[in-house]
C-alpha atoms as a PDB file:
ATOM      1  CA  UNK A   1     193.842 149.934  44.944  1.00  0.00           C
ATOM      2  CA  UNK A   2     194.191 149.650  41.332  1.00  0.00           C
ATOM      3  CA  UNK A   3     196.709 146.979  40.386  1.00  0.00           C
ATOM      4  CA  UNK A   4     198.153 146.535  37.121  1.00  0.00           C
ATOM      5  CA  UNK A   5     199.088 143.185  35.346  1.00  0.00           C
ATOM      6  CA  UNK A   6     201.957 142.312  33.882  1.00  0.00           C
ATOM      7  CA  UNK A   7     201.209 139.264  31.279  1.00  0.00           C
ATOM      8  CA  UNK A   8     204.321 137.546  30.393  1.00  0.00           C
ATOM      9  CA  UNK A   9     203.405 135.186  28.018  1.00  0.00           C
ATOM     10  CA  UNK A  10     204.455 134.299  23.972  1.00  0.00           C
ATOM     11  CA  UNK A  11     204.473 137.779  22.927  1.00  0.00           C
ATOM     12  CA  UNK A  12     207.793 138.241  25.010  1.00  0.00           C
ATOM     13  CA  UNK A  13     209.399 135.145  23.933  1.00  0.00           C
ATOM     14  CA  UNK A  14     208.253 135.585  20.327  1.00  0.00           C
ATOM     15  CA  UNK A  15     210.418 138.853  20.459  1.00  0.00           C
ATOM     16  CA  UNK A  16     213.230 137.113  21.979  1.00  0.00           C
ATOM     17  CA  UNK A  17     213.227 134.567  19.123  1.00  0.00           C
ATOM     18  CA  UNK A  18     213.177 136.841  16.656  1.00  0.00           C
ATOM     19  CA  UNK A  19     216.288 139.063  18.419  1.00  0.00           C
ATOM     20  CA  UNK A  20     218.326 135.930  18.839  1.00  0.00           C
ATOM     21  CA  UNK A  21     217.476 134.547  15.183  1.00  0.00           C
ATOM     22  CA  UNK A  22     218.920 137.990  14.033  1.00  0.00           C
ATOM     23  CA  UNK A  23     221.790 137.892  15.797  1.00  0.00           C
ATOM     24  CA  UNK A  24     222.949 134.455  13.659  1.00  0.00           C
ATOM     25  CA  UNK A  25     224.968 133.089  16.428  1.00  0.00           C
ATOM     26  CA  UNK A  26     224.856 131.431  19.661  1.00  0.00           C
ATOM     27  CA  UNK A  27     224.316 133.743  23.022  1.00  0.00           C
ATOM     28  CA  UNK A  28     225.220 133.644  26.696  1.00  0.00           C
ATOM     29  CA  UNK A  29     222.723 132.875  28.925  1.00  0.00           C
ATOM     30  CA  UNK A  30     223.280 136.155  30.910  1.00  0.00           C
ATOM     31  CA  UNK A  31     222.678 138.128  27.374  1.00  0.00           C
ATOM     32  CA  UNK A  32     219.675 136.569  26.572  1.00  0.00           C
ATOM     33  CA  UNK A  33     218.045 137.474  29.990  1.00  0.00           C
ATOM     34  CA  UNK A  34     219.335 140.899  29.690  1.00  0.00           C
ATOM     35  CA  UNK A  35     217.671 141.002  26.038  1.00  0.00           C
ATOM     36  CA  UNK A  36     214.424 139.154  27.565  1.00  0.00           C
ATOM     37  CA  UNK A  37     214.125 141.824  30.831  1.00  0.00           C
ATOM     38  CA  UNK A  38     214.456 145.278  28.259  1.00  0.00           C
ATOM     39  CA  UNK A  39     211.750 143.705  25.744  1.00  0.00           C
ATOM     40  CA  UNK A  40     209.761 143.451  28.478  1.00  0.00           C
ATOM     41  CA  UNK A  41     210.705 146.527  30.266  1.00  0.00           C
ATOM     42  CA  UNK A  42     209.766 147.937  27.019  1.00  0.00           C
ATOM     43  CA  UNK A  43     206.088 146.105  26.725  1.00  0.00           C
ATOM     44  CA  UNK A  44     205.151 147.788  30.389  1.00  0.00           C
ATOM     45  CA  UNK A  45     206.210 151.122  29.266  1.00  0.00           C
ATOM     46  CA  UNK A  46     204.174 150.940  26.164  1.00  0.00           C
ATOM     47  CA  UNK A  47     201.359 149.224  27.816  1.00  0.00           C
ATOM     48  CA  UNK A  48     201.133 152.292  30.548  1.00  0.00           C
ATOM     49  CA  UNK A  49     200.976 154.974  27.248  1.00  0.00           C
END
């Protein structure tokens, strides 16, 4: 079976930083992992292109 691999690593978080930094203001918790899951939702489906 082929398996793929899913690295979650600074590339991710880098992202994150940079989408909270634009946003100029504190965010909930529940908004930032919302914001963290689509980024990476978002690196699988253009790793899999």
């Amino acid at each position: 079976m082929d398996a793929k691999v899913i690295v979650f690593g600074e590339t991710a978080i880098d992202r994150l930083l940079q989408w909270l930094r634009s946003t100029g203001q504190p965010q909930d918790i529940m908004d930032l992992v919302r914001q963290y899951l689509e980024i990476l939702s978002k690196a699988v489906r253009e790793e899999n292109e």
